[in-house]
Structures are given as structure tokens and as C-alpha cells.
Protein backbone atom coordinates (compact mmCIF):
# COMPACT_ATOMS: atom_id res chain seq x y z
CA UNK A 1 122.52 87.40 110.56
CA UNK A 2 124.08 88.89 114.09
CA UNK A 3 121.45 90.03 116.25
CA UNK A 4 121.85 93.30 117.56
CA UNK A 5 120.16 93.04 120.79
CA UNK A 6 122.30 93.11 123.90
CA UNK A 7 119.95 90.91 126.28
CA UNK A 8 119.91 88.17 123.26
CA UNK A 9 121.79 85.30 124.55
CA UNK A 10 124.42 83.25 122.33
CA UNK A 11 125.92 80.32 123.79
CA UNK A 12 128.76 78.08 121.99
CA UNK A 13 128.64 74.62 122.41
CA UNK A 14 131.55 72.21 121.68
CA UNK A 15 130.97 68.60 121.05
CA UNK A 16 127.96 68.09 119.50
CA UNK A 17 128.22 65.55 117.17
CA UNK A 18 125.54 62.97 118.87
CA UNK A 19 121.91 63.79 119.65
CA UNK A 20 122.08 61.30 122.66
CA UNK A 21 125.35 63.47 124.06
CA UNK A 22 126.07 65.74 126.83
CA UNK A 23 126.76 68.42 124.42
CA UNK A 24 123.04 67.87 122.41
CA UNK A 25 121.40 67.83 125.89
CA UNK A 26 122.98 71.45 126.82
CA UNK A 27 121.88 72.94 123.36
CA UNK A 28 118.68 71.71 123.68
CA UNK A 29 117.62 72.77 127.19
CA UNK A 30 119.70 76.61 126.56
CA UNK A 31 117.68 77.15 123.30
CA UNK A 32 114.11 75.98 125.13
CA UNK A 33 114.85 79.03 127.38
CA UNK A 34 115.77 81.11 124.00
CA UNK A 35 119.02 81.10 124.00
CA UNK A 36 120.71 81.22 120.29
CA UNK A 37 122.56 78.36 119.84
CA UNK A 38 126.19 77.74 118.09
CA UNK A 39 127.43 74.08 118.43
CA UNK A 40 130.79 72.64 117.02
CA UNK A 41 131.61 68.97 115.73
CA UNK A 42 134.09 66.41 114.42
CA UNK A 43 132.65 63.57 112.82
CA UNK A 44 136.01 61.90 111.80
CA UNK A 45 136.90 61.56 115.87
CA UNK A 46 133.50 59.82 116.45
CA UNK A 47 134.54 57.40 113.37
CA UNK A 48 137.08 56.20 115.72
CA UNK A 49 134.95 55.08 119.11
CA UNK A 50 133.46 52.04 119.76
CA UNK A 51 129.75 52.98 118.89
CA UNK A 52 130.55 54.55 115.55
CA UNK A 53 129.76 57.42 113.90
CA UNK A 54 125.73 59.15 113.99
CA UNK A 55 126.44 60.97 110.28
CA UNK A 56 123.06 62.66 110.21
CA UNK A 57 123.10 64.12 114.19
CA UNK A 58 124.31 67.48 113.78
CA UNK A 59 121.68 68.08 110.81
CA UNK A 60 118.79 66.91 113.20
CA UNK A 61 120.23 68.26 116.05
CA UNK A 62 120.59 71.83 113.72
CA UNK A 63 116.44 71.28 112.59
CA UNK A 64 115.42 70.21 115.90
CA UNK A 65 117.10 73.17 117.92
CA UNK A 66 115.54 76.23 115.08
CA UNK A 67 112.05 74.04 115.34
CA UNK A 68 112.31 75.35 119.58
CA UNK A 69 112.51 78.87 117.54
CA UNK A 70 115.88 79.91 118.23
CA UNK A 71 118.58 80.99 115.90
CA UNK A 72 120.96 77.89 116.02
CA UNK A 73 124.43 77.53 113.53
CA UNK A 74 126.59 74.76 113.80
CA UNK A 75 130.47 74.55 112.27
CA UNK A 76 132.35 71.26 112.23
CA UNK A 77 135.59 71.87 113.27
CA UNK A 78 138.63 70.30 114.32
CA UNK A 79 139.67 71.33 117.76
CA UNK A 80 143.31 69.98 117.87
CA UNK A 81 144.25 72.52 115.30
CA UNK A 82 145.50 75.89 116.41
CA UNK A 83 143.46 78.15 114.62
CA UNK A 84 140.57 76.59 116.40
CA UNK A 85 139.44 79.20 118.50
CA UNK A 86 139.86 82.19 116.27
CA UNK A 87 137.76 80.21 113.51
CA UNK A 88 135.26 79.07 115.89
CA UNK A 89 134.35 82.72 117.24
CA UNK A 90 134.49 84.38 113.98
CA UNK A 91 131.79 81.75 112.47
CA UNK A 92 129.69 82.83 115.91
CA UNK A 93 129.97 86.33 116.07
CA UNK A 94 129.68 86.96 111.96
CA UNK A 95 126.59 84.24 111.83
CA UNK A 96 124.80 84.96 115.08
CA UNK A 97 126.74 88.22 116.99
CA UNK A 98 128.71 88.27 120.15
CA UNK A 99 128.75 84.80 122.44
CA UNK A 100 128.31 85.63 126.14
CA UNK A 101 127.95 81.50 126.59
CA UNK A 102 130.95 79.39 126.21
CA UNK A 103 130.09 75.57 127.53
CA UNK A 104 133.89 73.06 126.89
CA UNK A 105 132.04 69.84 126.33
CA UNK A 106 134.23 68.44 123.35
CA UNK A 107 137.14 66.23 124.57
CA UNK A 108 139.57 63.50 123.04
CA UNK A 109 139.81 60.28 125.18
CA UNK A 110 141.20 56.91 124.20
CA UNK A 111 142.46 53.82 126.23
CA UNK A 112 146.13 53.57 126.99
CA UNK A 113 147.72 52.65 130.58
CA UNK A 114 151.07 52.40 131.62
CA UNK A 115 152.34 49.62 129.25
CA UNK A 116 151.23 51.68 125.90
CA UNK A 117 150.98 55.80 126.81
CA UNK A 118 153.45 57.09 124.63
CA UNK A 119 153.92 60.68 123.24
CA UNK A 120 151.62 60.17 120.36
CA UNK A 121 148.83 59.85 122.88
CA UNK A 122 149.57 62.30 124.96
CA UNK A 123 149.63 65.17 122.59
CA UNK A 124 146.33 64.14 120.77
CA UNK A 125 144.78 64.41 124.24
CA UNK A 126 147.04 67.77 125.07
CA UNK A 127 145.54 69.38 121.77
CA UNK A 128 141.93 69.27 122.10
CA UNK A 129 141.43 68.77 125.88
CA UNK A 130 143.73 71.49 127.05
CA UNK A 131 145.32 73.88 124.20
CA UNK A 132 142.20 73.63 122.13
CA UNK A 133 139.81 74.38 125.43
CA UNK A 134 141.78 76.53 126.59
CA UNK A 135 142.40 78.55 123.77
CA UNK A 136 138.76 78.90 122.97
CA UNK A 137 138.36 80.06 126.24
CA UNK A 138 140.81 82.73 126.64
CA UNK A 139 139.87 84.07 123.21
CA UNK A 140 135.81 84.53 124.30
CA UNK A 141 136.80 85.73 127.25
CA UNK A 142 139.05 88.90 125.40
CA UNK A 143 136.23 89.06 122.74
CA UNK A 144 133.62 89.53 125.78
CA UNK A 145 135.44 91.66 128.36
CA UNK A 146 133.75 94.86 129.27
CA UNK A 147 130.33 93.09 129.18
CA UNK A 148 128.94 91.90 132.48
CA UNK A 149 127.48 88.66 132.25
CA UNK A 150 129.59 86.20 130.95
CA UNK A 151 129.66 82.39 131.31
CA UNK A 152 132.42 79.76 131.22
CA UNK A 153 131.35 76.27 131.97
CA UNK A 154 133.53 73.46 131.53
CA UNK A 155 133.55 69.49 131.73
CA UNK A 156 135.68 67.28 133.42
CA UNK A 157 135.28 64.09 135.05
CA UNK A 158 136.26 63.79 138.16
CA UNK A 159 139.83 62.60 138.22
CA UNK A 160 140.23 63.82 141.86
CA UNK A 161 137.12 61.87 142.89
CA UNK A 162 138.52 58.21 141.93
CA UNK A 163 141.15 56.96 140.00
CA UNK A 164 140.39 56.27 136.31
CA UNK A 165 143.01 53.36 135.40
CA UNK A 166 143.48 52.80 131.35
CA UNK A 167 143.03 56.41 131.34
CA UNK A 168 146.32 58.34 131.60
CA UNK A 169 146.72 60.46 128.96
CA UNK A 170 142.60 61.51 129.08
CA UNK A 171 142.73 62.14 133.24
CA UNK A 172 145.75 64.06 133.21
CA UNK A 173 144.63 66.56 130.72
CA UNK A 174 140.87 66.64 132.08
CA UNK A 175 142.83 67.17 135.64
CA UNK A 176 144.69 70.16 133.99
CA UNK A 177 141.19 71.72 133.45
CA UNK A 178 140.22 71.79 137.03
CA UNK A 179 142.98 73.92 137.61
CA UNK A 180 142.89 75.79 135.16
CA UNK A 181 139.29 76.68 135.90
CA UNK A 182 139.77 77.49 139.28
CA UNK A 183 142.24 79.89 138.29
CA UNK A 184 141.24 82.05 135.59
CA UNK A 185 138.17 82.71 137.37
CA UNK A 186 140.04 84.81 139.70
CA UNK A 187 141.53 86.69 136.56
CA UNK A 188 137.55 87.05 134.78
CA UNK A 189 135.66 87.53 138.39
CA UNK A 190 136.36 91.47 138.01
CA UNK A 191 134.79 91.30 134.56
CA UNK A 192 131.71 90.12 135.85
CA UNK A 193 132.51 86.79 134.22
CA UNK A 194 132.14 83.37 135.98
CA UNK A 195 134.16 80.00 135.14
CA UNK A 196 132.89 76.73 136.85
CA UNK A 197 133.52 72.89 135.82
CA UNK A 198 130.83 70.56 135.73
CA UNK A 199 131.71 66.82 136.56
CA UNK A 200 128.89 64.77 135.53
CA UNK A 201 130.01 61.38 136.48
CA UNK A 202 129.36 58.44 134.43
CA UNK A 203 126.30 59.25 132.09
CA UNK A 204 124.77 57.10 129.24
CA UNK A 205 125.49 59.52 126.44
CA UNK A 206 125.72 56.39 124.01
CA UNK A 207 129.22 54.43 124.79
CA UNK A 208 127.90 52.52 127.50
CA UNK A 209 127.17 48.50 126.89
CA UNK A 210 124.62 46.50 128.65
CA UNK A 211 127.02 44.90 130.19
CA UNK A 212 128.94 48.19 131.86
CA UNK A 213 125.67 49.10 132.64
CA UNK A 214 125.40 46.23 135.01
CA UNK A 215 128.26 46.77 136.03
CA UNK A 216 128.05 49.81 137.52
CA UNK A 217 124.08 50.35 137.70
CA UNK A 218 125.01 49.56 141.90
CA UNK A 219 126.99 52.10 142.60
CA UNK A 220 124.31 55.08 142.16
CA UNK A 221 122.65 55.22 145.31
CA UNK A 222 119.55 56.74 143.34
CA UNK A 223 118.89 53.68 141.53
CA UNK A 224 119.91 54.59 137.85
CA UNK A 225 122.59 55.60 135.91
CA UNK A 226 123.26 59.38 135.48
CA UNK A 227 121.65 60.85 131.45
CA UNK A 228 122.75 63.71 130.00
CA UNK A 229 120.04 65.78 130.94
CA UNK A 230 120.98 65.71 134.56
CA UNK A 231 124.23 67.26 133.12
CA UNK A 232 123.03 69.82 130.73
CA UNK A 233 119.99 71.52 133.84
CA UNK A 234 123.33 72.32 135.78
CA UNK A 235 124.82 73.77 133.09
CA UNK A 236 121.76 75.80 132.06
CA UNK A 237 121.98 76.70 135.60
CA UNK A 238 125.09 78.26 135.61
CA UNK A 239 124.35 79.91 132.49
CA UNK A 240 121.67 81.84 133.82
CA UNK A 241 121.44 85.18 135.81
CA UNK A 242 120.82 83.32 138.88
CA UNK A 243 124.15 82.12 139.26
CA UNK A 244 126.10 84.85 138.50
CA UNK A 245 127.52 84.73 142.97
CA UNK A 246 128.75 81.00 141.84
CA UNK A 247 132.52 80.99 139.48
CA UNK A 248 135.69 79.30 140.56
CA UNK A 249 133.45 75.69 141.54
CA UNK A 250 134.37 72.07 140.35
CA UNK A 251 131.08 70.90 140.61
CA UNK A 252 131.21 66.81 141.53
CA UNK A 253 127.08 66.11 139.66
CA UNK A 254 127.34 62.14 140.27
CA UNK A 255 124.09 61.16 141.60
CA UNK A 256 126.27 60.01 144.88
CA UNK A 257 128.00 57.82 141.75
CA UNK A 258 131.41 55.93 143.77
């Protein structure tokens, strides 16, 4: 049922399908500070990457997040479609109440280059990374205007930090985020609403091999290769109160990754 209390917080979370994700890390750390949790997935995307499909994560990712006693929902949903958004906030808002938490995490990436990118691949990429984001994030923001407070935190992966080659279609979308963040945070900043991109660098959410691990275990300076927990405490960060002074940031969160 909605809860009726204005200082309960609500955060959507999109793209979290797999408890070893980005997306699972973010729920879990918001709801251990008691924040009610909403989480979106798409099972028959993960069917198509390399490490398969975890069936059973959103269910134990659902139990483990009410066990932290929070209110926690979850809709599986398919983000390229354009009802998206609308369908998305209306499961929140008539399940849980008003979302002043909105964290883009979901995004559509295959391989492609120069020899193969065709349209086909461009527009599955367009249609969740950008039109399905974006329209999700436009629509909380209307929903939540005239409320102080809000937060917009979105991920992206550093396509102005290094070239990503085999990666066309997914960097020139994620790129399109960047500036769209930096803009609409001028447009939300006089609703007391703050927009920021996270960029978390290459993290072992699950797709990595042994062998890429090797691979690029030398380039963090720190030693070891970025998890998604270092991800999701910057997020939970910029969800909070204390960084309400901080909107308009592409945040580059690489453990000095090159």
C-alpha cells in the first residue's frame, strides 16, 4: 500500500535482474538506510548475454531487500517500449506512493563495430538507453515537481574517458546521456531537484572472464578490479540529503581505472 508519509523515501531502480549487478548493489545499500525500494527487470535481454540468464534473482533480490525491513516491489518490464515510463511510475506510486529516487541503471549493449552497426542495432540501443531513460526521467521529474528533494542519478560509462572500440551503437547512446544529464539539471535545479551521472568504470557485475580479468586487473592502480558496491555507496551518496549542493556532475568512479 502507498505510504503516506512525506519524509518516507522511494527510490526506483532500473536493471535489476542480477543479484551480483550494479543495479542489486544500489537497492541493497538504499533500503539498509530505509529507503523503500522499487526495482525493474527484463529477463528475456539477459537470455541474450554471454553469462546467461539468473531466473530466480529478482525473487531473492525481492526477499532479501523486505528481510532489511523495507517495503520493496519489483515490475519486470520492457524498457524499449514506449509506454515504459508511464507503466513503470504508476506500478510505484499505486504500490508504494510517490518516488523522490530515480537511479537509470538498465541499459542495452551488444558488440558491433564499423563492419556490422547497422540500423537494427542502433535503434535497439536508441530505445532503452536514451528514449526509454529518458522518458522515465522526464516523467518522475513532472510527477515530483513542487517537492524539494528530488534525485536523478544516472549511469554511463565513460565514453569521453577512452575510446570503447566494438562498441558503437552502446557508446554513442551512453554519450547522449552525459549530455543530456548535464542539461536538464539546469531545467530541475530550481525545483530543488539534482541530476548527476555516475561512471563506474569497469566493474565485475558478472560478465567478466578470468581471462579479461587478467587482462585488465593492471590497469587499476589500487590493485583490484572495481565491484559494484563501489558503484552503488556513490549513488547512495547522491541520494542522500547531503548532496543536495552536487547536480549537473559526470562523475568518472574508476578506481584511477585507464
Amino acid at each position: 500500500m502507498p505510504d503516506n508519509n512525506p519524509k518516507k523515501r522511494i527510490a526506483v531502480v532500473t536493471g535489476a535482474s542480477r543479484e551480483k549487478g550494479i543495479g542489486a548493489a544500489v537497492c541493497r545499500i538504499l533500503a539498509a538506510q530505509g529507503t523503500d525500494i522499487f526495482f525493474t527487470h527484463w529477463r528475456s535481454f539477459d537470455s541474450m548475454l554471454p553469462q546467461g540468464i539468473d531466473e530466480e534473482g529478482p525473487a531473492r533480490l525481492h526477499q532479501e531487500l523486505r528481510e532489511l525491513g523495507v517495503r520493496c516491489e519489483n515490475f519486470e518490464v520492457d524498457l524499449s517500449t514506449v509506454d515504459a515510463p508511464k507503466r513503470i511510475l504508476d506500478q510505484v506510486e499505486m504500490k508504494l506512493g510517490l518516488p523522490s529516487i530515480l537511479v537509470n541503471n538498465a541499459a542495452y549493449s551488444t558488440r558491433d563495430g564499423f563492419e556490422v552497426l547497422d540500423a537494427a542495432t542502433l535503434d535497439a540501443h536508441y530505445a532503452v538507453n536514451m528514449r526509454g531513460a529518458f522518458l522515465l526521467t522526464v516523467e518522475f521529474a513532472r510527477r515530483l515537481s513542487g517537492k524539494s528533494g528530488g534525485r536523478i542519478i544516472n549511469l554511463t560509462s565513460g565514453q569521453f574517458v577512452a575510446p570503447m572500440p566494438g562498441e558503437l551503437a552502446y557508446v554513442a547512446t551512453k554519450g547522449a546521456i552525459e549530455a543530456f544529464t548535464i542539461s536538464l539539471s539546469a531545467e530541475l535545479a530550481p525545483y530543488g531537484i539534482t541530476v548527476n551521472a555516475v561512471d563506474p568504470g569497469a566493474t565485475d557485475s558478472g560478465w567478466m572472464t578470468e581471462e579479461i580479468k587478467q587482462e585488465i586487473l593492471p590497469r587499476f592502480p589500487m590493485g583490484r578490479i572495481g565491484q559494484p558496491e563501489d558503484a552503488a555507496r556513490l549513488i547512495a551518496f547522491l541520494a542522500s540529503d547531503e548532496a543536495a549542493w552536487i547536480t549537473g556532475q559526470v562523475i568518472h568512479s574508476r578506481g584511477g581505472f585507464q
